[in-house]
C-alpha atoms as a PDB file:
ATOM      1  CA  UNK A   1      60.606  26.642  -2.115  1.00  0.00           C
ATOM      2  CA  UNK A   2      63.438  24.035  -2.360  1.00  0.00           C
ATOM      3  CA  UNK A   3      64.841  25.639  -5.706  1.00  0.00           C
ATOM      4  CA  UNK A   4      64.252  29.132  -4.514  1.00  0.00           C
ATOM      5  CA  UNK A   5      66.687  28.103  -1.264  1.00  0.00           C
ATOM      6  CA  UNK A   6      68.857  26.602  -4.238  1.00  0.00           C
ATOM      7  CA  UNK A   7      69.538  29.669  -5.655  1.00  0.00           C
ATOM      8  CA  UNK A   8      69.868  31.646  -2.569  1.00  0.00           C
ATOM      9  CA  UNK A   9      72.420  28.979  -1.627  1.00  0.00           C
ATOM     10  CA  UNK A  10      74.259  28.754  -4.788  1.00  0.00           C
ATOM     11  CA  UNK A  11      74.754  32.694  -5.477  1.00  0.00           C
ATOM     12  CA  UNK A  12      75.012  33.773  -1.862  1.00  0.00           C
ATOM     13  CA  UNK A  13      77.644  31.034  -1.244  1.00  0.00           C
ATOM     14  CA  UNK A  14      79.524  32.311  -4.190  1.00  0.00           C
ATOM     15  CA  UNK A  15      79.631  36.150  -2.800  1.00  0.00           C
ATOM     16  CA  UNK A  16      80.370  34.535   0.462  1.00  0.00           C
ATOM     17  CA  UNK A  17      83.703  32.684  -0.930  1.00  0.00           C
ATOM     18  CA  UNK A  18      84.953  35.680  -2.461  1.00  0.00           C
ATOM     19  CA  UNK A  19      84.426  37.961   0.363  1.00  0.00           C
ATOM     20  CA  UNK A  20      86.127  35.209   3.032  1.00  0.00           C
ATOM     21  CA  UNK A  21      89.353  34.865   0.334  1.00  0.00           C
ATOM     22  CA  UNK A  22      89.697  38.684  -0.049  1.00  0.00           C
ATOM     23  CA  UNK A  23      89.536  38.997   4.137  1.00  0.00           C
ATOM     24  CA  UNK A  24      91.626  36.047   4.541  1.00  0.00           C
ATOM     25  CA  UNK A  25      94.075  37.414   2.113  1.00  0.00           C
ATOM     26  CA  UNK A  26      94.731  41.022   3.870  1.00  0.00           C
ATOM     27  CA  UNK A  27      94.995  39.782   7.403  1.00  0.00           C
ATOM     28  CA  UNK A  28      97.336  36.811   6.588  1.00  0.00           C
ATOM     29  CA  UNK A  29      99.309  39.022   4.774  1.00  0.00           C
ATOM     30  CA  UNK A  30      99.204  42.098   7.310  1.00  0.00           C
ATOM     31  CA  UNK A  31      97.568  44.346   5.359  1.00  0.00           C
ATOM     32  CA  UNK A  32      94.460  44.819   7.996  1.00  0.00           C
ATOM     33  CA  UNK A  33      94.337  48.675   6.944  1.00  0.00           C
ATOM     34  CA  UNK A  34      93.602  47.480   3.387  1.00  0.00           C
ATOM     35  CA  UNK A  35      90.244  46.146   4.848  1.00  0.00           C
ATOM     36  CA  UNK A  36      87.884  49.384   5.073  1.00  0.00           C
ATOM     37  CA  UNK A  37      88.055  49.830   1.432  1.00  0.00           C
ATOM     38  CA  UNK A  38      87.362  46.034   1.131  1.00  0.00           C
ATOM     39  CA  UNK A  39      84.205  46.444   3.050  1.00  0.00           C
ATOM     40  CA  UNK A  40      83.356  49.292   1.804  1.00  0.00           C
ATOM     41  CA  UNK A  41      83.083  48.348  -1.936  1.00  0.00           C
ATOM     42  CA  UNK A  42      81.356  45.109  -0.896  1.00  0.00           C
ATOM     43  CA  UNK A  43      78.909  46.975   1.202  1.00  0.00           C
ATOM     44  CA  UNK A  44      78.231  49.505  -2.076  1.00  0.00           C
ATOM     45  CA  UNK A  45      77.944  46.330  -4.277  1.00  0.00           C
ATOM     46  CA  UNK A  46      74.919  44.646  -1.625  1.00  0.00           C
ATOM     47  CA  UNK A  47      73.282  48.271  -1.960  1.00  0.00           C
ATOM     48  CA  UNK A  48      73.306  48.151  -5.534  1.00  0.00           C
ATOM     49  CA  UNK A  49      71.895  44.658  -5.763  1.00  0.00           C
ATOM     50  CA  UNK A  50      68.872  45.362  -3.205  1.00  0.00           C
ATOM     51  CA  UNK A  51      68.042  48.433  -5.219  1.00  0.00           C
ATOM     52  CA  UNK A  52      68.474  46.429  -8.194  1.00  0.00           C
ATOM     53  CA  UNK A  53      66.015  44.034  -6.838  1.00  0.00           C
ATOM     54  CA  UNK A  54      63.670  46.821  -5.350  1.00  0.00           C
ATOM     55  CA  UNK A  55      63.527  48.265  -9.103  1.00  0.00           C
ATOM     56  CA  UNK A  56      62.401  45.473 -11.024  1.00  0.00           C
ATOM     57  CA  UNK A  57      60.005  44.447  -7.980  1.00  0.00           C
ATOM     58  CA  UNK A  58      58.244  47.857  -8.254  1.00  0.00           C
ATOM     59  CA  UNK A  59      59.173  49.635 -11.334  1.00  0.00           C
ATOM     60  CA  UNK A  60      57.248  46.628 -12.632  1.00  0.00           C
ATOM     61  CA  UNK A  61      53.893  46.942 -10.679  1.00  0.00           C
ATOM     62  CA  UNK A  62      53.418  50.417 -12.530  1.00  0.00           C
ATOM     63  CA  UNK A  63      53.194  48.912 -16.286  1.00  0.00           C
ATOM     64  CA  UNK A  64      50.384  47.539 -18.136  1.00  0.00           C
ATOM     65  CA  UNK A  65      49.664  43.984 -17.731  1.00  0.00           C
ATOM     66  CA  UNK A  66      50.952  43.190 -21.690  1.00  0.00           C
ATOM     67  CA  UNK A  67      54.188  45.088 -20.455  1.00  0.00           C
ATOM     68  CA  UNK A  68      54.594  43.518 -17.251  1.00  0.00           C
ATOM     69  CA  UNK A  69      54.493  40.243 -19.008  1.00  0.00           C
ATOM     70  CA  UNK A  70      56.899  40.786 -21.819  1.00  0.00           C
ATOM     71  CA  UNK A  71      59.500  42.468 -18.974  1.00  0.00           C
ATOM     72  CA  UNK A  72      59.107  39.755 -16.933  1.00  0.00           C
ATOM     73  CA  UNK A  73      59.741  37.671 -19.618  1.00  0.00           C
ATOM     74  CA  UNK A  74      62.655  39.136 -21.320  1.00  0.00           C
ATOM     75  CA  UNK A  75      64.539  39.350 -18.141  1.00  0.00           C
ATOM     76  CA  UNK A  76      63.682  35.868 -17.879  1.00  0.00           C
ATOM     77  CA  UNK A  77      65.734  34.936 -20.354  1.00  0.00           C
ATOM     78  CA  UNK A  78      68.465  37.174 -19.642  1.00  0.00           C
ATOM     79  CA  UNK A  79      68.476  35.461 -16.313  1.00  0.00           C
ATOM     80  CA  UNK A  80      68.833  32.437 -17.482  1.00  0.00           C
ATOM     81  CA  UNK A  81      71.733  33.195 -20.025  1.00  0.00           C
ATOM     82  CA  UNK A  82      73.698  35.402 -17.239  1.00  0.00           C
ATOM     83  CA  UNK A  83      72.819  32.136 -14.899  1.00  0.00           C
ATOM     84  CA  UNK A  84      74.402  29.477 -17.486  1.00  0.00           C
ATOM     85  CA  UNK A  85      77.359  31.679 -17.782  1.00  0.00           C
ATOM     86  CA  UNK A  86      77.820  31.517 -14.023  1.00  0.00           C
ATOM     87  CA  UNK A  87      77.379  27.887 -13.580  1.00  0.00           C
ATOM     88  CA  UNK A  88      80.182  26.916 -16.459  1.00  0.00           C
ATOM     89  CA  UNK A  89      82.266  29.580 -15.181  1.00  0.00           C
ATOM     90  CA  UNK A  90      82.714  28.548 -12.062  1.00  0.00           C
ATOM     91  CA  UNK A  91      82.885  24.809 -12.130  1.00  0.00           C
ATOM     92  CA  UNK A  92      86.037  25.688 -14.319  1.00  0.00           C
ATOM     93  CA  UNK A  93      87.360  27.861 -11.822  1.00  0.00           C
ATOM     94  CA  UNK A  94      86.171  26.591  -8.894  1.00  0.00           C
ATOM     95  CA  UNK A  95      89.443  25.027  -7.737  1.00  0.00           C
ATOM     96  CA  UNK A  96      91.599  28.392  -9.163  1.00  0.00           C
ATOM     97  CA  UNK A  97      89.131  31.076  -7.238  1.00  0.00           C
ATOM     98  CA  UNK A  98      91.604  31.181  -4.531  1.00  0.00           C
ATOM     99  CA  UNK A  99      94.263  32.102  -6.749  1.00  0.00           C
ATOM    100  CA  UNK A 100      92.746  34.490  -9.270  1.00  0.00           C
ATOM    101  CA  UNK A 101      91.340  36.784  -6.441  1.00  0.00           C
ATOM    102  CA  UNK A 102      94.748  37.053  -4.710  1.00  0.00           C
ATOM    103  CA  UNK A 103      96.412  38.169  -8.000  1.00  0.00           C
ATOM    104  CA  UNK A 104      93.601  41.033  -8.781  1.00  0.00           C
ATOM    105  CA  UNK A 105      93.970  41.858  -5.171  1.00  0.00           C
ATOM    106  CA  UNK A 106      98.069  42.266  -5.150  1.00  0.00           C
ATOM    107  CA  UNK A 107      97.299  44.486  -7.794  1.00  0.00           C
ATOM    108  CA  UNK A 108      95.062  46.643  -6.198  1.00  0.00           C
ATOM    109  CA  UNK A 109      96.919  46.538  -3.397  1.00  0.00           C
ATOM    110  CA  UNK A 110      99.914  48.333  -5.073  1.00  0.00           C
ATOM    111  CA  UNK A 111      97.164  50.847  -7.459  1.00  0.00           C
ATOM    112  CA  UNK A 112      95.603  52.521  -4.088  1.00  0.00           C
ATOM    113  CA  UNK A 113      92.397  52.841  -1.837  1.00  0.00           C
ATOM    114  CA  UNK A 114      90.477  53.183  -4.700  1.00  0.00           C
ATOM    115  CA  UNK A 115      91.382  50.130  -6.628  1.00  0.00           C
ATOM    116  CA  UNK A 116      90.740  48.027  -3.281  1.00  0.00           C
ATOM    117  CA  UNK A 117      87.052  49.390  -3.517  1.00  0.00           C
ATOM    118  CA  UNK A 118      86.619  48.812  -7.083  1.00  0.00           C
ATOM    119  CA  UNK A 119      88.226  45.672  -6.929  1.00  0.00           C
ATOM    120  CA  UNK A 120      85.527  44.756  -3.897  1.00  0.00           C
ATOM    121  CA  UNK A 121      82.423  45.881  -5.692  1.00  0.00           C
ATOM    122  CA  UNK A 122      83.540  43.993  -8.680  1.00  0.00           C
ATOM    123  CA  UNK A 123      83.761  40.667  -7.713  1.00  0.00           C
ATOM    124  CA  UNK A 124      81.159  41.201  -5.589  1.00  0.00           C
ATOM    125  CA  UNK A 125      78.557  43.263  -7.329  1.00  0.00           C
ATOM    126  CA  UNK A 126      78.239  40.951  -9.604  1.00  0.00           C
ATOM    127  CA  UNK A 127      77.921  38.267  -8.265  1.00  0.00           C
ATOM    128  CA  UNK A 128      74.948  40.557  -6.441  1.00  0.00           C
ATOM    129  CA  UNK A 129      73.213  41.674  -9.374  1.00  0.00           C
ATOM    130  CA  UNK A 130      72.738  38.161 -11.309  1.00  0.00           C
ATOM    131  CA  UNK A 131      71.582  37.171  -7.944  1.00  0.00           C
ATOM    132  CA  UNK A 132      69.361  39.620  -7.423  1.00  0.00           C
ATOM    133  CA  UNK A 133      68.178  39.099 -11.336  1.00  0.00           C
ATOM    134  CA  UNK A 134      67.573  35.413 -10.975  1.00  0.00           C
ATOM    135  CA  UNK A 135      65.396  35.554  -7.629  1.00  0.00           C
ATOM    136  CA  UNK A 136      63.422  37.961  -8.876  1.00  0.00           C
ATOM    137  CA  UNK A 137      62.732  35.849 -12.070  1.00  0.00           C
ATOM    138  CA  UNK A 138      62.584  32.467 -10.034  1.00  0.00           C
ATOM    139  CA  UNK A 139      60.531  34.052  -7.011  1.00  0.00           C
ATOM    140  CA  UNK A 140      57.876  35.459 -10.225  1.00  0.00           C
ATOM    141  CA  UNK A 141      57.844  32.164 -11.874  1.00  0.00           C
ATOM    142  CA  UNK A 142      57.239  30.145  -8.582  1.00  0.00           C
ATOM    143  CA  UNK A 143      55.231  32.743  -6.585  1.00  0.00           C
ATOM    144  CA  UNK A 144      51.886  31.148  -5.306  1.00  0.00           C
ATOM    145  CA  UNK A 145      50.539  33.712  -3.162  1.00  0.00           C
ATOM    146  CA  UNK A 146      52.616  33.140   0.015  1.00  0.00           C
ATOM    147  CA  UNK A 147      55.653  34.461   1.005  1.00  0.00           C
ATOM    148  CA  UNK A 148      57.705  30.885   0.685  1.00  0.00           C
ATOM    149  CA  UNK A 149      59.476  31.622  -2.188  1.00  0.00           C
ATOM    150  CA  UNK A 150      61.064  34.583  -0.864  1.00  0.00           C
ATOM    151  CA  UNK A 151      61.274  32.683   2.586  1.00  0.00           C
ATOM    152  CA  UNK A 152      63.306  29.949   0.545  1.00  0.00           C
ATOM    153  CA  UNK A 153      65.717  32.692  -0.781  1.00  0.00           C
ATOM    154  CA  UNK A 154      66.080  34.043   2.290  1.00  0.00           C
ATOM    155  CA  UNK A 155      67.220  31.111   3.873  1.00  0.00           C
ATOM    156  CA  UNK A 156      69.362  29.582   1.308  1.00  0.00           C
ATOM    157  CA  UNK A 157      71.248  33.213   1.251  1.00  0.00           C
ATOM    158  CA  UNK A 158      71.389  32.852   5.314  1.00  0.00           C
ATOM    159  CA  UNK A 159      72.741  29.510   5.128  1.00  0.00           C
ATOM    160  CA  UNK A 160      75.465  30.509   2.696  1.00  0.00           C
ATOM    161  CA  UNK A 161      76.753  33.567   4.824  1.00  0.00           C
ATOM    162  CA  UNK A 162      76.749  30.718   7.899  1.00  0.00           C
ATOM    163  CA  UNK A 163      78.911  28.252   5.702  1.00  0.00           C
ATOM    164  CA  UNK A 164      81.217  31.319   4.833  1.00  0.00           C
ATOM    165  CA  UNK A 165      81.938  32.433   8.103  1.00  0.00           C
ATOM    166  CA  UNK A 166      82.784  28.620   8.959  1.00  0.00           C
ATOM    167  CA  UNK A 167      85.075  28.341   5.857  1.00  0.00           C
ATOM    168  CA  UNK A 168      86.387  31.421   7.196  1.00  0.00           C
ATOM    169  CA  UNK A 169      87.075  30.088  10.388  1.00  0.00           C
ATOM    170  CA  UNK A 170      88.903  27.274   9.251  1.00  0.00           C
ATOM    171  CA  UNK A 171      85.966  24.870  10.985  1.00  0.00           C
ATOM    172  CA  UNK A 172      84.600  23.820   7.574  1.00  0.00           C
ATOM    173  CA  UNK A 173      86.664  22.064   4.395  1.00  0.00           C
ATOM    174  CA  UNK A 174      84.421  22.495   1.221  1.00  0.00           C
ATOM    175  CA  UNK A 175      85.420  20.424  -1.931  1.00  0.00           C
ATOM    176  CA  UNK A 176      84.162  23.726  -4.234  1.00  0.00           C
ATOM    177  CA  UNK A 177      84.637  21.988  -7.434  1.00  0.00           C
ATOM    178  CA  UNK A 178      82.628  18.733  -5.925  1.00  0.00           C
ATOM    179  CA  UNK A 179      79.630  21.783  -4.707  1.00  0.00           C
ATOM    180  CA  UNK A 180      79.554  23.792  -7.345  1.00  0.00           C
ATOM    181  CA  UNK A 181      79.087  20.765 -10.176  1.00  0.00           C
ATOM    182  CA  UNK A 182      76.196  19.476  -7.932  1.00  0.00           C
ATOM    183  CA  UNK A 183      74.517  22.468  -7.310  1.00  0.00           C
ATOM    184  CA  UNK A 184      75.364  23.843 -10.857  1.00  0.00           C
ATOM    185  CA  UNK A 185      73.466  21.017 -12.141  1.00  0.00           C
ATOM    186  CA  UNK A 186      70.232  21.530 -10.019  1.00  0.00           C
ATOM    187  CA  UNK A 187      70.227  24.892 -10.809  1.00  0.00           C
ATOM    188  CA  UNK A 188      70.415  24.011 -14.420  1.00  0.00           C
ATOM    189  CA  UNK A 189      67.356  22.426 -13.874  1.00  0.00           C
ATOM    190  CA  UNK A 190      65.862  25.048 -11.987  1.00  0.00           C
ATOM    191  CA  UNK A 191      66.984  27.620 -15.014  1.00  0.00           C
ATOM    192  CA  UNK A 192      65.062  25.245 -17.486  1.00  0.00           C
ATOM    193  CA  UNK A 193      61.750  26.049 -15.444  1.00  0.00           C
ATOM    194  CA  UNK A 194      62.608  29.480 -15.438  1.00  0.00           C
ATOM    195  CA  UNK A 195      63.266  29.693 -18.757  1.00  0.00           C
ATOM    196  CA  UNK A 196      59.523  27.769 -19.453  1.00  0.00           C
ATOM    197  CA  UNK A 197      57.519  30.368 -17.512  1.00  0.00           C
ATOM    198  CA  UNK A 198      59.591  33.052 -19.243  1.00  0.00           C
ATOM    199  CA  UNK A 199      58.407  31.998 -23.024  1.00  0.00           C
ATOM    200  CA  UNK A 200      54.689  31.666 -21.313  1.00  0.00           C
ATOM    201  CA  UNK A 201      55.090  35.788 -20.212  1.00  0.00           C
ATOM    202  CA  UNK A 202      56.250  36.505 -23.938  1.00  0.00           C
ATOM    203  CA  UNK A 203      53.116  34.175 -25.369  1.00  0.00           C
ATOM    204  CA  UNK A 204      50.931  35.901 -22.818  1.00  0.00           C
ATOM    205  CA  UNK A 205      52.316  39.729 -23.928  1.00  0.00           C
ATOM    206  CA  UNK A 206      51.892  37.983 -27.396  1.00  0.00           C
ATOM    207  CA  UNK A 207      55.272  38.900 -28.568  1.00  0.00           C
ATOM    208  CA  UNK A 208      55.152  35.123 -29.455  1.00  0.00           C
ATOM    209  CA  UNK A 209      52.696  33.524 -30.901  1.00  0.00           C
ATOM    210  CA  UNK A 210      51.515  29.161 -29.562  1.00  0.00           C
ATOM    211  CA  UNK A 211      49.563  30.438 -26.438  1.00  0.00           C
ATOM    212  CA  UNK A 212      46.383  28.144 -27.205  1.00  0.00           C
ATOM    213  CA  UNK A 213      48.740  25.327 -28.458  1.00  0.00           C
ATOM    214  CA  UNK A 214      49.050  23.015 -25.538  1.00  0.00           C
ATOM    215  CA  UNK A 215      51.351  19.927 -25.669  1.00  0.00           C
ATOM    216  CA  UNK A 216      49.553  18.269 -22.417  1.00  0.00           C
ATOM    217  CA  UNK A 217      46.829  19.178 -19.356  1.00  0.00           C
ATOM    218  CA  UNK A 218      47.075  17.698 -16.303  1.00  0.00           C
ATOM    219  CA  UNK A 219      45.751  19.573 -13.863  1.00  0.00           C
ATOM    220  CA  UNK A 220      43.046  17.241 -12.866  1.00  0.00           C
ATOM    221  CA  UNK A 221      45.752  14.947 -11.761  1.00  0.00           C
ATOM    222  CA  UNK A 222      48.018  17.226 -10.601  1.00  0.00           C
ATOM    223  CA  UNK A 223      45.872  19.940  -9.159  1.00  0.00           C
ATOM    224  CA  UNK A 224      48.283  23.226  -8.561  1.00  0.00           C
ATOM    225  CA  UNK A 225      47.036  23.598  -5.018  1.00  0.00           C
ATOM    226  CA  UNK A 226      47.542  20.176  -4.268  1.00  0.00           C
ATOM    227  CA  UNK A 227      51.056  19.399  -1.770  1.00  0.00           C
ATOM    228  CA  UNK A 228      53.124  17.595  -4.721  1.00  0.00           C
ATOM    229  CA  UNK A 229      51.781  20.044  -7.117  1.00  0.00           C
ATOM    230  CA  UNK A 230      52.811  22.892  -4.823  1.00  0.00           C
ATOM    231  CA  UNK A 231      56.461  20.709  -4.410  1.00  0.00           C
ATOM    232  CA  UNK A 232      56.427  20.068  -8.501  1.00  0.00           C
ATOM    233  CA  UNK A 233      56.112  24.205  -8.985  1.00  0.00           C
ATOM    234  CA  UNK A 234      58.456  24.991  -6.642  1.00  0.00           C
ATOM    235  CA  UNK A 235      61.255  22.528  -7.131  1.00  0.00           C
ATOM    236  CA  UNK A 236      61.457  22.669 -11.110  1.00  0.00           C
ATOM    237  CA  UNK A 237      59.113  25.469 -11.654  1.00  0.00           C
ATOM    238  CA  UNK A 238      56.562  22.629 -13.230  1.00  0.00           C
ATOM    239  CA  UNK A 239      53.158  24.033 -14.862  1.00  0.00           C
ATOM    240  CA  UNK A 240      50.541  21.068 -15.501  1.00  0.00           C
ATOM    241  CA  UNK A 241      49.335  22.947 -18.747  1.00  0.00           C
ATOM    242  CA  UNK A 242      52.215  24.151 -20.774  1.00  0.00           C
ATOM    243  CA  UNK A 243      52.045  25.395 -24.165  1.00  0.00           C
ATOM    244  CA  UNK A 244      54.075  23.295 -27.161  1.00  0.00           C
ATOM    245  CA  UNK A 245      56.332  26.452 -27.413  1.00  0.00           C
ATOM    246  CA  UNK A 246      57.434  25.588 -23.456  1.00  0.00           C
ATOM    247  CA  UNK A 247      57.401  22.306 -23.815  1.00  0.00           C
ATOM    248  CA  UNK A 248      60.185  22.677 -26.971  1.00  0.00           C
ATOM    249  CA  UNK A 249      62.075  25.657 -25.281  1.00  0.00           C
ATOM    250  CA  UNK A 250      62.938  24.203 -22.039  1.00  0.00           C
ATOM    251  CA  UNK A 251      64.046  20.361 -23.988  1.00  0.00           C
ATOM    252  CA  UNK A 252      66.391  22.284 -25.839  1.00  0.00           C
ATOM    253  CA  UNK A 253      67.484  23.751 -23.288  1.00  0.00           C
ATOM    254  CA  UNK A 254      68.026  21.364 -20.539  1.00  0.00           C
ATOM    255  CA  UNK A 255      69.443  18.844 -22.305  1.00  0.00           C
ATOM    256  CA  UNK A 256      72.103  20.009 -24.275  1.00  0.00           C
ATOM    257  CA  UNK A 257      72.943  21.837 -21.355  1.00  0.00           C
ATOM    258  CA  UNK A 258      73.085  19.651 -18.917  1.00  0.00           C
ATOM    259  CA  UNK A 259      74.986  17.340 -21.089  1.00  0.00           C
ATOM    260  CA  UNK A 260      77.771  20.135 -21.289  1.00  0.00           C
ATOM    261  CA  UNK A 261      77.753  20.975 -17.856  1.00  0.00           C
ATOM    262  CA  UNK A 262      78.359  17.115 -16.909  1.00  0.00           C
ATOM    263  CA  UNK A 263      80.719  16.933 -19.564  1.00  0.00           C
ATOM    264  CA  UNK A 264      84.149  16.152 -17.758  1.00  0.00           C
ATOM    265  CA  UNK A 265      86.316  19.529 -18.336  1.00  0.00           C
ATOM    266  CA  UNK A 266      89.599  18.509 -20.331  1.00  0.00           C
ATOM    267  CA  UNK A 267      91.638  22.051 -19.620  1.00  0.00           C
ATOM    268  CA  UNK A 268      93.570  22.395 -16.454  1.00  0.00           C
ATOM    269  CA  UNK A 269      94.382  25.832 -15.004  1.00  0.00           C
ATOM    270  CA  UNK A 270      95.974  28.648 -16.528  1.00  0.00           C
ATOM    271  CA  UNK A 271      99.485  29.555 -16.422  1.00  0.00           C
ATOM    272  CA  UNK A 272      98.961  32.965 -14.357  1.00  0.00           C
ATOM    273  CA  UNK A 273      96.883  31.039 -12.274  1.00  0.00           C
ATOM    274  CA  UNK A 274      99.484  28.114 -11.365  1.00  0.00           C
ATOM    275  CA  UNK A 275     102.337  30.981 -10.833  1.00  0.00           C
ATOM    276  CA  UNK A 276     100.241  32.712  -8.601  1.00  0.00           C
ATOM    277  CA  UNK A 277      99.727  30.295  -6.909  1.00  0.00           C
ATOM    278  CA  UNK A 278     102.717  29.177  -6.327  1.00  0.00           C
ATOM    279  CA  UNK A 279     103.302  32.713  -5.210  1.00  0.00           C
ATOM    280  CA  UNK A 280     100.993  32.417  -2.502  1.00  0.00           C
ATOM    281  CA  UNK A 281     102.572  29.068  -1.240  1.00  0.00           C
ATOM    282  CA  UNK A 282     105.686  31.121  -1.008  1.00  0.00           C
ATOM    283  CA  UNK A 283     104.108  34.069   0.787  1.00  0.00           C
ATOM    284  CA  UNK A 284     102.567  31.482   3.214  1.00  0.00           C
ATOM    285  CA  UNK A 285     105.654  29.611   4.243  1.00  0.00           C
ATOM    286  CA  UNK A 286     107.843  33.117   4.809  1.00  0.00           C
ATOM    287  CA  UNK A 287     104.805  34.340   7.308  1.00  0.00           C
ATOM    288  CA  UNK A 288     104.845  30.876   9.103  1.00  0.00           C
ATOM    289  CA  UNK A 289     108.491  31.060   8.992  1.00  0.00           C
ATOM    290  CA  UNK A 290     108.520  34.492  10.597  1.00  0.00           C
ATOM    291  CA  UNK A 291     105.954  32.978  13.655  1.00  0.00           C
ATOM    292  CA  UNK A 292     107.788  30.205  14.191  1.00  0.00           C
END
């Protein structure tokens, strides 16, 4: 449940940030009427993500059991790979976010209604759809019969619109490059058990081959209905009888990955990034100027 509320955390966090800096953006800058496309696009984006989610849920429950396997699978990968993207991505822009989204925003602003919704649904949607991607792959992988893996989604994703709307507020300070390196990691971790059950759905649809190739059992040690069992599974997505193939895929994985991630990041931000910023410094002291 714990790396199920992860993700819900991590993703719905992100959407969260972006939505509070595009809000924050058009009222401290007076451009309130600007905010009905704004909500509009985001609200399109949520739809498309919850259908998204709703399709792969039950599109899925109508295919053989070979196919189920091998789409639950291959999305399992893609998950991953869309989720590793995500993680680098933003602990390099973490501290820039800010800055980037008021520069597509300005130009929006000055392109029309239109742009403003596109612009929305964009930064939005997909941060929406690789959400709604990676639960449903993480939610398979850890599912034990109960409902707590969606109930740990649910709440991580609750929690994150809460921390938004105190960002928002100006009653919480959040070191985003500090978060999203912590969190990234975990959910590195997290993607590495994904990634596991995902080459066990491809052995099982036998698209790949090692399915009676074990590299250890311990089940009568750690029984999967036992509490840490239970806590092993849903944490890092841990199977007490994985095949060599696993074993291999989610070492080469993790590690090098990990390794990157942690790596310290040598490149400082871009040059569009620092004048825009700078831009919005500017804009900021003329408005307090003006109130003063």
């Amino acid at each position: 449940m714990f790396g199920n509320y992860l993700i819900g955390l991590r993703e719905g966090l992100e959407a969260s940030l972006v939505v509070c800096i595009l809000i924050a953006y058009l009222v401290k800058t007076g451009r309130r009427d600007a905010l009905r496309p704004i909500w509009t696009g985001i609200g399109v984006a949520v739809g498309v993500a919850l259908a998204f989610g709703a399709g792969l849920e039950f599109g899925s429950q109508e295919l053989t059991f070979e196919a189920q396997e091998l789409l639950g699978g291959s999305l399992s990968v893609v998950a991953v790979v869309l989720v590793t993207w995500m993680v680098f991505w933003m602990r390099r822009t973490a501290r820039h976010l800010r800055a980037e989204l008021h520069g597509r925003l300005d130009e929006a602003l000055r392109m029309g209604t239109g742009a403003l919704v596109a612009t929305a649904f964009l930064a939005v949607g997909r941060e929406g759809l690789e959400t709604a991607l990676f639960v449903w792959a993480s939610v398979r992988a850890s599912s034990d019969g109960t409902y707590a893996p969606l109930t740990g989604v649910l709440l991580g994703l609750l929690t994150a619109v809460l921390l938004g709307w105190l960002f928002y507020r100006g009653a919480l300070r959040i070191d985003l490059a500090r978060f999203f390196t912590w969190t990234g990691g975990m959910l590195v971790v997290v993607a590495a058990g994904v990634l596991a059950y995902g080459v066990h759905d491809l052995q099982e649809a036998r698209f790949l081959g090692g399915l009676a190739d074990k590299a250890f059992d311990v089940s009568a040690t750690i029984p999967p209905d036992s509490w840490y069992g239970t806590l092993l599974k849903g944490v890092f997505n841990f199977q007490p009888n994985p095949t060599v193939l696993q074993v291999t895929v989610w070492a080469l994985y993790l590690v090098p990955t990990l390794a990157l991630f942690l790596a310290p990041i040598g490149s400082g931000p871009s040059v569009r990034v620092k004048k825009q910023k700078a831009t919005d410094e500017k804009a900021e002291a003329e408005a307090n100027a003006g109130t003063a």
